[in-house]
C-alpha atoms as a PDB file:
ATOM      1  CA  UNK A   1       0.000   0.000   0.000  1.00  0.00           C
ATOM      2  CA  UNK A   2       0.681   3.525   0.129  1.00  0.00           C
ATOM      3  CA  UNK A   3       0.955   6.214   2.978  1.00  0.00           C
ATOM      4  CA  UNK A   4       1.186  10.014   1.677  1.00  0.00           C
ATOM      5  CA  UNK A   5       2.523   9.060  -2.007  1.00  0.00           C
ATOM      6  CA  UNK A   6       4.952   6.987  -0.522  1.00  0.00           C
ATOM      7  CA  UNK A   7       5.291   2.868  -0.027  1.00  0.00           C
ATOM      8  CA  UNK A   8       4.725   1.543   3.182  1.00  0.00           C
ATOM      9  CA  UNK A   9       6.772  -2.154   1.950  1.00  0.00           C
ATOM     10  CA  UNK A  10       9.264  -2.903  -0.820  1.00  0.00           C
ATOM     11  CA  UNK A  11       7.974  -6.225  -1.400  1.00  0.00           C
ATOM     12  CA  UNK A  12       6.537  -7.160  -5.057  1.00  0.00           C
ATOM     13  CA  UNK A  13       2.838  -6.172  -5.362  1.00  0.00           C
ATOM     14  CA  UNK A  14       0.785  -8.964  -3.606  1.00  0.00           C
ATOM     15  CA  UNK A  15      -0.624  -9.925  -7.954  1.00  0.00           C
ATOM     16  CA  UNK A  16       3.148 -10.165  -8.800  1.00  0.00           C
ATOM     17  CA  UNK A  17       3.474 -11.916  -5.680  1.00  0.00           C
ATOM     18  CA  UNK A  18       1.035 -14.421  -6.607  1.00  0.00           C
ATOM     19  CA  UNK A  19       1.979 -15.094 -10.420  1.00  0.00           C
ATOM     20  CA  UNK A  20       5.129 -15.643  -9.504  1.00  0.00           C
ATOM     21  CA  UNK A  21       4.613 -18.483  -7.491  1.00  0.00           C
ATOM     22  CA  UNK A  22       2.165 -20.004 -10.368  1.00  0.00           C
ATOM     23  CA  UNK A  23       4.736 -19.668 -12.671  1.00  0.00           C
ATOM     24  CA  UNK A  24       7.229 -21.752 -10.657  1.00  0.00           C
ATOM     25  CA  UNK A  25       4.634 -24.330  -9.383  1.00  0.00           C
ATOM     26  CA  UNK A  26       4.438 -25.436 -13.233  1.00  0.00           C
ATOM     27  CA  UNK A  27       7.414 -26.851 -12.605  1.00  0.00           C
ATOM     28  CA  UNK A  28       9.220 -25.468 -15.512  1.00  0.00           C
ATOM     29  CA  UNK A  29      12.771 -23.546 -15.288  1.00  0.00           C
ATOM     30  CA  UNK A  30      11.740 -20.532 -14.617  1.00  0.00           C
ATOM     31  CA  UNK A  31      14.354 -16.789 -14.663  1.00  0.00           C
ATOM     32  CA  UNK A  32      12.811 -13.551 -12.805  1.00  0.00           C
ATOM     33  CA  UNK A  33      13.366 -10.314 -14.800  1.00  0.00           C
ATOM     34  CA  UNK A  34      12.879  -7.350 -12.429  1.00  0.00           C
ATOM     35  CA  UNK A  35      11.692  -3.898 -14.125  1.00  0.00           C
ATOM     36  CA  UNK A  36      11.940  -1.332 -11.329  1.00  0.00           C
ATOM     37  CA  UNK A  37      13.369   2.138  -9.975  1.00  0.00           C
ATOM     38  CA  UNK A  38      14.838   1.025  -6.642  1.00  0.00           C
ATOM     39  CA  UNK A  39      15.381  -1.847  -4.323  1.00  0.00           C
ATOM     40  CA  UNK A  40      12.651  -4.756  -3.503  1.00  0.00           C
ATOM     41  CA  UNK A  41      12.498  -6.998  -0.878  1.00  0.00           C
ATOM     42  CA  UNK A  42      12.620 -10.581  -2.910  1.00  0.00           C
ATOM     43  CA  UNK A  43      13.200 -13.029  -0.249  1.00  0.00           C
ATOM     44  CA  UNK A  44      10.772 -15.895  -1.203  1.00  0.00           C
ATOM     45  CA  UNK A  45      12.210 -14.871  -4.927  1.00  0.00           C
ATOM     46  CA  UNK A  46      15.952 -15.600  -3.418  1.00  0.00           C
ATOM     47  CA  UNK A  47      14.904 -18.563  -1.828  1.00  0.00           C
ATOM     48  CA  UNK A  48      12.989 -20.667  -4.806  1.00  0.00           C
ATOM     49  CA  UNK A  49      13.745 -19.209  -7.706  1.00  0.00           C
ATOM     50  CA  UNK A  50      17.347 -20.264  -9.511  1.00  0.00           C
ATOM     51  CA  UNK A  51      17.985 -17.462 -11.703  1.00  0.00           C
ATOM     52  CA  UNK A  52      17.090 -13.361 -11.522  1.00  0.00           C
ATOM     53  CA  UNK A  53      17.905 -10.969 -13.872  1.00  0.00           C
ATOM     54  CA  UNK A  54      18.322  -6.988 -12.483  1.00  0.00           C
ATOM     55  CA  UNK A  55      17.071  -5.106 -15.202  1.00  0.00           C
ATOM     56  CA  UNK A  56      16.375  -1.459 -13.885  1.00  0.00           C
ATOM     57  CA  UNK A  57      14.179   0.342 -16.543  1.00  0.00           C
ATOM     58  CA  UNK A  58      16.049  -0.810 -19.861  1.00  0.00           C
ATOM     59  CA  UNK A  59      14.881   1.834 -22.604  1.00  0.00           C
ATOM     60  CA  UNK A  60      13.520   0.400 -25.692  1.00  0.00           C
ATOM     61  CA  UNK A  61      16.466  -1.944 -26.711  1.00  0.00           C
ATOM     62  CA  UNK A  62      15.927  -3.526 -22.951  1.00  0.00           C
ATOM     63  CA  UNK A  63      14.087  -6.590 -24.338  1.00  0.00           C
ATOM     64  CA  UNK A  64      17.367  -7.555 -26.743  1.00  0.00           C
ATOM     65  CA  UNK A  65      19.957  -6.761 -23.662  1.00  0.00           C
ATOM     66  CA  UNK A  66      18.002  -9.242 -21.577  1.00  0.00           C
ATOM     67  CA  UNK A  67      17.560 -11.628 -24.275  1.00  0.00           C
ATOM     68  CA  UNK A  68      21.485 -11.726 -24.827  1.00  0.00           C
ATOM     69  CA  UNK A  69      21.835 -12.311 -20.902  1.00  0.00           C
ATOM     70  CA  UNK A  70      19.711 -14.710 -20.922  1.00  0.00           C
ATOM     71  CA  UNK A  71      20.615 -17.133 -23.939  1.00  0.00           C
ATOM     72  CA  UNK A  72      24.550 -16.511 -22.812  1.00  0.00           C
ATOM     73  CA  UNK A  73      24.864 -14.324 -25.907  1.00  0.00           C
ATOM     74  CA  UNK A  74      26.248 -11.478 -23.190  1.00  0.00           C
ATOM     75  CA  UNK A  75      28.189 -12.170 -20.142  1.00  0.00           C
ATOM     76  CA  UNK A  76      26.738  -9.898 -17.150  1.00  0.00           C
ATOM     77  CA  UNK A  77      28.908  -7.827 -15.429  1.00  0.00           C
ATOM     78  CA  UNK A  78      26.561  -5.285 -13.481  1.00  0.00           C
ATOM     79  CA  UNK A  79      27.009  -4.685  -9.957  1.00  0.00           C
ATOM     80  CA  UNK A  80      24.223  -3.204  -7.419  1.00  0.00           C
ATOM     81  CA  UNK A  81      24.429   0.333  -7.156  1.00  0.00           C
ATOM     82  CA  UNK A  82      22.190   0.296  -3.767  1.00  0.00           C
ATOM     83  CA  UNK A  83      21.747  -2.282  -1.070  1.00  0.00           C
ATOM     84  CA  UNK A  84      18.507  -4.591  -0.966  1.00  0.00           C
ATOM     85  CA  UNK A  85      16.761  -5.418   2.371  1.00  0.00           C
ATOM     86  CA  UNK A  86      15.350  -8.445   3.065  1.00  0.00           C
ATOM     87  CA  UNK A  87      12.189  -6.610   4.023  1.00  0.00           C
ATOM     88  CA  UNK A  88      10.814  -2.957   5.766  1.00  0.00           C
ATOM     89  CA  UNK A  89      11.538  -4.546   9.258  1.00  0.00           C
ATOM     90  CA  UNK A  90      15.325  -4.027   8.560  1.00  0.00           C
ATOM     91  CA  UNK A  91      15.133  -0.090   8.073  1.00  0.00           C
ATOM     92  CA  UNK A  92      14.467   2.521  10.230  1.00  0.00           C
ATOM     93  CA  UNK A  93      10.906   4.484  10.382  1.00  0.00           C
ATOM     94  CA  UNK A  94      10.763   6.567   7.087  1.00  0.00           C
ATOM     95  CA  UNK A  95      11.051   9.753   8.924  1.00  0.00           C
ATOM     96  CA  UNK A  96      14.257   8.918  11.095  1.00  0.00           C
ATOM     97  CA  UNK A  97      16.965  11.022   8.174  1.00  0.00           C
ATOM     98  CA  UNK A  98      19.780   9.767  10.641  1.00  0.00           C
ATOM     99  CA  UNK A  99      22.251   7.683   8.556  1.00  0.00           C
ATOM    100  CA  UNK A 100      22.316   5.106  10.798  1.00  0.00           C
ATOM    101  CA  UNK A 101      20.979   1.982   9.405  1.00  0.00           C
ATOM    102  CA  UNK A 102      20.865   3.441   5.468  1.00  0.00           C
ATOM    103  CA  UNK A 103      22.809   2.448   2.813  1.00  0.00           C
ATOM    104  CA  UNK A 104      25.717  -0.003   2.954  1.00  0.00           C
ATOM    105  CA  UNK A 105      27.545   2.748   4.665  1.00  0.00           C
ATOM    106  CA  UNK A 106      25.775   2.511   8.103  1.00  0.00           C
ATOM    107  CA  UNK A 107      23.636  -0.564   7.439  1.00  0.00           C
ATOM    108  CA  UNK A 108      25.049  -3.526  10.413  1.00  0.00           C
ATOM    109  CA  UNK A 109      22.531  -6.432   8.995  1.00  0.00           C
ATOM    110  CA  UNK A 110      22.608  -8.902   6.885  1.00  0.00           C
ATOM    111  CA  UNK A 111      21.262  -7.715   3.554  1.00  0.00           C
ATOM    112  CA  UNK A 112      19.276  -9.850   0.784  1.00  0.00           C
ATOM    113  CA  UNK A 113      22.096  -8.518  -1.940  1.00  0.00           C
ATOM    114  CA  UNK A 114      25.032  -6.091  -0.562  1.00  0.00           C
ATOM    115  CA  UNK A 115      25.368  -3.097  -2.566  1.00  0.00           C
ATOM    116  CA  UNK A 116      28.376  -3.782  -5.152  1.00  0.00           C
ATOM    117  CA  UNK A 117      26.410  -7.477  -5.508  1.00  0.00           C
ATOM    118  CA  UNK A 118      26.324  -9.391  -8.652  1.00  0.00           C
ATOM    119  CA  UNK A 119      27.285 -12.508 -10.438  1.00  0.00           C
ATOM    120  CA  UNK A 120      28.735 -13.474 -13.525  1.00  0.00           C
ATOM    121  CA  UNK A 121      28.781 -16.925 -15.810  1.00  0.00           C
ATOM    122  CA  UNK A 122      32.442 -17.079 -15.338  1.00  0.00           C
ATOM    123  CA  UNK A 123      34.338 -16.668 -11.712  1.00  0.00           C
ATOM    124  CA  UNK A 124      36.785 -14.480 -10.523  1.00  0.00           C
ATOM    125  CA  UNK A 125      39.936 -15.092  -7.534  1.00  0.00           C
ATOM    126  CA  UNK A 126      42.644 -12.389  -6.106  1.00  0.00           C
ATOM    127  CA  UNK A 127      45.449 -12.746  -5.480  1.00  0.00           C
ATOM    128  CA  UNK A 128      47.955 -10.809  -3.607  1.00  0.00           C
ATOM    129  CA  UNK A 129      47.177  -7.687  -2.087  1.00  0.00           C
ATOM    130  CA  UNK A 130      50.245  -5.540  -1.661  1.00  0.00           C
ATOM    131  CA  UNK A 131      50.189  -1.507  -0.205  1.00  0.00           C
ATOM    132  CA  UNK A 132      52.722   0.658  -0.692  1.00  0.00           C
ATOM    133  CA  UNK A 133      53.827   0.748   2.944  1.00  0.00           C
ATOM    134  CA  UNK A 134      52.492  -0.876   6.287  1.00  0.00           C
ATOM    135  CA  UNK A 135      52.247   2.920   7.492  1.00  0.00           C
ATOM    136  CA  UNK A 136      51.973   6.148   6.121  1.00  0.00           C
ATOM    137  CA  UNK A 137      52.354   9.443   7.386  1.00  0.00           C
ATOM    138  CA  UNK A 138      49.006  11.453   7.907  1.00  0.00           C
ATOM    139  CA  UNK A 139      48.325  13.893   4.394  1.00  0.00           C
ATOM    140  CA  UNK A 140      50.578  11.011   2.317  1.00  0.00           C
ATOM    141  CA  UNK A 141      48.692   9.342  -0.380  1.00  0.00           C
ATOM    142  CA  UNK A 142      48.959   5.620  -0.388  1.00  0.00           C
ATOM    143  CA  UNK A 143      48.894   2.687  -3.593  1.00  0.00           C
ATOM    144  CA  UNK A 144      47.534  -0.719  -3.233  1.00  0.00           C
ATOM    145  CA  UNK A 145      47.572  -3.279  -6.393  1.00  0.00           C
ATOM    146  CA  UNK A 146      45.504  -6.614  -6.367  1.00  0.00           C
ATOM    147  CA  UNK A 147      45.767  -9.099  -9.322  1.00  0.00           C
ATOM    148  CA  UNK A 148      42.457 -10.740 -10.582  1.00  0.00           C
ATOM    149  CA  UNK A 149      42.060 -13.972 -12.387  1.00  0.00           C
ATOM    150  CA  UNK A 150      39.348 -15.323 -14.412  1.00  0.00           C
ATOM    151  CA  UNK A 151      38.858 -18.891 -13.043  1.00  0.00           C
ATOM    152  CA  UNK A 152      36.371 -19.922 -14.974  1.00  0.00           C
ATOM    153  CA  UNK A 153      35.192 -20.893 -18.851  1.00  0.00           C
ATOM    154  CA  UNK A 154      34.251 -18.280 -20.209  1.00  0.00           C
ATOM    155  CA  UNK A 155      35.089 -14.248 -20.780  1.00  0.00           C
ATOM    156  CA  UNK A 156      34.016 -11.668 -18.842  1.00  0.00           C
ATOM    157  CA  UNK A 157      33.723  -8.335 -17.167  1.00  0.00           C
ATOM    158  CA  UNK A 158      35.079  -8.348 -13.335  1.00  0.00           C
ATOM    159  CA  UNK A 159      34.209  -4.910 -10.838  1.00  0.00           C
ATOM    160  CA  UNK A 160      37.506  -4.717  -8.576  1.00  0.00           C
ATOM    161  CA  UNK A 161      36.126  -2.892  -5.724  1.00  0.00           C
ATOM    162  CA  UNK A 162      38.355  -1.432  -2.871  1.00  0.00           C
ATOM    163  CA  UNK A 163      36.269  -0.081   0.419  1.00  0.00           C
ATOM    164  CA  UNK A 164      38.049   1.830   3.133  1.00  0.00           C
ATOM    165  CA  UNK A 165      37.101   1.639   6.838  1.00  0.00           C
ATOM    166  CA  UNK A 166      38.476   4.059   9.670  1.00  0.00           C
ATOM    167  CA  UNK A 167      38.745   1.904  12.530  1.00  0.00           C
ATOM    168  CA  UNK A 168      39.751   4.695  15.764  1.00  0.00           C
ATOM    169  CA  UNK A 169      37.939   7.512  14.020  1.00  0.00           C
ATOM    170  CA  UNK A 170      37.172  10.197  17.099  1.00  0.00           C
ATOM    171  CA  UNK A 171      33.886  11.119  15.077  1.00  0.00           C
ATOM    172  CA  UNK A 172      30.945   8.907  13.772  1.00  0.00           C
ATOM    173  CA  UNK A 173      32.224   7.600  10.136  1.00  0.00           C
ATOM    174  CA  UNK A 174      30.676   4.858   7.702  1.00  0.00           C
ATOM    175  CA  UNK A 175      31.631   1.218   8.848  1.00  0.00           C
ATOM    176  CA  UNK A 176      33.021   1.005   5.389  1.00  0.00           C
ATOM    177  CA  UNK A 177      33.340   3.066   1.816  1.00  0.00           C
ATOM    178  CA  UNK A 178      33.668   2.816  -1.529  1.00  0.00           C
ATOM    179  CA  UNK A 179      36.936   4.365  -2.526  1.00  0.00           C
ATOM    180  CA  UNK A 180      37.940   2.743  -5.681  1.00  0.00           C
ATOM    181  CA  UNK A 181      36.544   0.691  -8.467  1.00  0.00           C
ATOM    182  CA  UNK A 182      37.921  -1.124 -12.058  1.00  0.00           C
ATOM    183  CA  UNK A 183      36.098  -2.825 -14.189  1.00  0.00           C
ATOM    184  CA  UNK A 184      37.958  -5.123 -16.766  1.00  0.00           C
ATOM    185  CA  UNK A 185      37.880  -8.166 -18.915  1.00  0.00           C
ATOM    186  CA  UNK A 186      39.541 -11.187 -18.528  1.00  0.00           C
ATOM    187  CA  UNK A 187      39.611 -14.488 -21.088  1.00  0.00           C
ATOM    188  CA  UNK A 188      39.619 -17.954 -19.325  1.00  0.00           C
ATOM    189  CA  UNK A 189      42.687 -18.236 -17.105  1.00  0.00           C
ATOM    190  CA  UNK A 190      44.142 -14.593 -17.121  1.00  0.00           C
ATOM    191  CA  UNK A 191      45.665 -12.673 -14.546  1.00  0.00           C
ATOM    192  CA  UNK A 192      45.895  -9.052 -14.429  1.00  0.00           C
ATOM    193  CA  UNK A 193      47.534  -6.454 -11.958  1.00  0.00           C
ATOM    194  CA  UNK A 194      45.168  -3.629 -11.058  1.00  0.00           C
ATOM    195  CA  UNK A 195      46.365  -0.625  -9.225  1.00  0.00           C
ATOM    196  CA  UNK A 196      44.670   1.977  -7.176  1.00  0.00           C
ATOM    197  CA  UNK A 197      46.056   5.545  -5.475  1.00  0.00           C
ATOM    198  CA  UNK A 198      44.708   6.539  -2.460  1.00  0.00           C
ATOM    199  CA  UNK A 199      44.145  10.222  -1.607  1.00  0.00           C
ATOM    200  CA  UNK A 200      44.718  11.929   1.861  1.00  0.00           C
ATOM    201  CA  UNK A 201      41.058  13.147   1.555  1.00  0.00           C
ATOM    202  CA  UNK A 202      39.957   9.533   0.913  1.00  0.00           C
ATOM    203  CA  UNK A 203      41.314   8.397   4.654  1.00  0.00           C
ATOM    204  CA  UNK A 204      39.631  12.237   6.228  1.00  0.00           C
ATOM    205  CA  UNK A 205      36.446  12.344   8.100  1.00  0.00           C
ATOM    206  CA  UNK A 206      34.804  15.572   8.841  1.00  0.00           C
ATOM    207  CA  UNK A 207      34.403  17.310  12.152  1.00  0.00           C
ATOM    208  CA  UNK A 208      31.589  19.367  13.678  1.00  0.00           C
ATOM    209  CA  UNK A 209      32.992  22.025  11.781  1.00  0.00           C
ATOM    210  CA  UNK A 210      32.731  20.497   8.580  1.00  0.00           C
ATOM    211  CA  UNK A 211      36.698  20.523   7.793  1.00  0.00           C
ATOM    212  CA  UNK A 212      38.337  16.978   6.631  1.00  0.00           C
ATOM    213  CA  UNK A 213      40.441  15.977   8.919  1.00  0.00           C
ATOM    214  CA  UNK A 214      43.202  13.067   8.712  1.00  0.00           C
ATOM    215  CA  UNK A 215      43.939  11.940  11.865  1.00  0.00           C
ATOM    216  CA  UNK A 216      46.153   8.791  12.843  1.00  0.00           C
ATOM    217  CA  UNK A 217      44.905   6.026  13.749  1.00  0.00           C
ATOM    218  CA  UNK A 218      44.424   2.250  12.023  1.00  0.00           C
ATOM    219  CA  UNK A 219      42.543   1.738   8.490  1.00  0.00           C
ATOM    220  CA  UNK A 220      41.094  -1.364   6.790  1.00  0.00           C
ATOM    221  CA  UNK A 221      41.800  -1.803   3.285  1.00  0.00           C
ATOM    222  CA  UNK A 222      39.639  -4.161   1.503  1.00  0.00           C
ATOM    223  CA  UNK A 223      39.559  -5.515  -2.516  1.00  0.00           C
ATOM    224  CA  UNK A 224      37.352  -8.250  -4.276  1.00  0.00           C
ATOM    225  CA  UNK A 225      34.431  -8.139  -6.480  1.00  0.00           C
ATOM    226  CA  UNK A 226      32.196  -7.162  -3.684  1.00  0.00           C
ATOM    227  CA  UNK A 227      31.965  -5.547  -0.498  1.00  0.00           C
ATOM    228  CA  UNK A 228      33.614  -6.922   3.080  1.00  0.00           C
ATOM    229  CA  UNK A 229      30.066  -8.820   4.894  1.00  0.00           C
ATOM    230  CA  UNK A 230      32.582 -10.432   7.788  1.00  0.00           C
ATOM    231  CA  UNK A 231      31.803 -13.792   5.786  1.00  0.00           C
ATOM    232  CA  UNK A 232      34.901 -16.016   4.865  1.00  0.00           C
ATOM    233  CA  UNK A 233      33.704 -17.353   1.301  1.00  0.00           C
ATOM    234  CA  UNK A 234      32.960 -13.521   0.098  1.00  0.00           C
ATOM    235  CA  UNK A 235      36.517 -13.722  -1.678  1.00  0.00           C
ATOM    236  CA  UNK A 236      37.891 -10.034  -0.648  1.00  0.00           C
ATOM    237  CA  UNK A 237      40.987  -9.781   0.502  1.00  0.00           C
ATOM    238  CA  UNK A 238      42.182  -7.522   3.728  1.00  0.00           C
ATOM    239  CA  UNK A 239      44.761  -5.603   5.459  1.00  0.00           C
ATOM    240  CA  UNK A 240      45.677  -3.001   7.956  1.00  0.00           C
ATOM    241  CA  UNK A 241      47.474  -0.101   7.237  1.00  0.00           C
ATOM    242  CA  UNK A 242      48.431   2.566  10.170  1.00  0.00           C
ATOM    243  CA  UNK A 243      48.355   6.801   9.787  1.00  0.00           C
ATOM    244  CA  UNK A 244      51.131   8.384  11.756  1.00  0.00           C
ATOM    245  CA  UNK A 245      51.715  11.711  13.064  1.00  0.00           C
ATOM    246  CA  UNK A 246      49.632  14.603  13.830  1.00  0.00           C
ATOM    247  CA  UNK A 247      46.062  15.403  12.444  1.00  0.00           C
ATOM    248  CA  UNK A 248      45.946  17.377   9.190  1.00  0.00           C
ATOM    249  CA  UNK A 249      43.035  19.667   7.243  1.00  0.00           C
ATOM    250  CA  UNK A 250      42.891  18.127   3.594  1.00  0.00           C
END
């Protein structure tokens, strides 16, 4: 339903709902194409049905992308650019505009698909993380290079993404953030360095005042083809790096 213009659930509507599982009780392979503006709350869709498609609102040549997905013709290499809930429960009341609990930045749950989510019909390993130092001085910039392979059959697109978290930050900050992402192709079986630079205004928070502050303290540095959950199979790779010396304005 709706309260004021606005939805009071991000679940399917209750028809779509019901199709859906008509559809499937045929008992014929069946591949849900989502057409839709933001995220929905698809858990019974996650749970029974083997294949969905993202599809966001195509344009008119939508019908041919999706048909190339879905008869192999294209290899999918979309990631999500926002995080889907398992339901409403999982959010804060619609008029709380604190950041805590929105977005992957503040969110501490366990979401249906993380934001950064989203597969491929090859896979993807990395290997060796390396920074450019263990410890940098606070206002240095820093590098950190990954290599990627394509494990799998077939060519494809991979999205190396590297999220930042400031672990003794003496002001609220995100639990993680995006500071980096690559997308490139790899054939069956090739490796490939790929090499981001950190900023000094990438490891800054910002104060009361509103200035951007590095400050020392210890950082998490984290790279893989989707965002750090805490869960061991995810594939990203991790490591500490420590900021030295006195605070600086970037």
């Amino acid at each position: 339903g709706f309260a004021g213009g606005d939805r009071t659930d991000i679940k399917l509507p209750r028809p779509q709902e019901e199709l859906l599982r008509d559809v499937l009780a045929w008992g014929k392979p069946v591949v849900l194409v989502l057409m839709n503006g933001s995220a929905l709350g698809i858990a019974w869709a996650q749970e029974h049905i083997p294949a969905i498609v993202e599809a966001w609102y195509p344009g008119e040549e939508g019908g041919t992308a999706i048909a190339d997905v879905l008869f192999g013709d294209y290899n999918p290499g979309g990631r999500l650019p926002v995080t889907f809930y398992q339901s409403v429960d999982d959010l804060p009341p619609f008029d709380d505009y604190r950041m805590e609990g929105h977005t992957y930045r503040y969110f501490r749950g366990k979401p249906l698909y993380p934001f950064g989510y989203g597969l491929s019909y090859t896979t993807f390993a990395y290997h060796n993380l390396q920074v450019g130092a263990p410890s940098i001085a606070a206002g240095e910039q820093l590098t950190v290079s990954v290599e990627v392979e394509n494990t799998g059959q077939r060519a494809g697109d991979e999205v190396v993404q590297l999220y930042l978290s400031d672990l003794k930050a003496s002001a609220p900050v995100p639990i993680r953030q995006l500071q980096g992402f690559r997308r490139i192709h790899l054939a069956p079986g090739e490796r490939q360095a790929v090499r981001f630079t950190l900023s000094p205004r990438q490891f800054a928070l910002v104060d009361a005042q509103g200035r951007y502050l590095v400050e020392p303290g210890e950082f998490t540095i984290s790279v893989g083809g989707r965002q750090p959950m805490g869960l061991a199979d995810t594939g990203v790779l991790q490591t500490n790096i420590q900021v030295t010396g006195e605070t600086v304005e970037v």
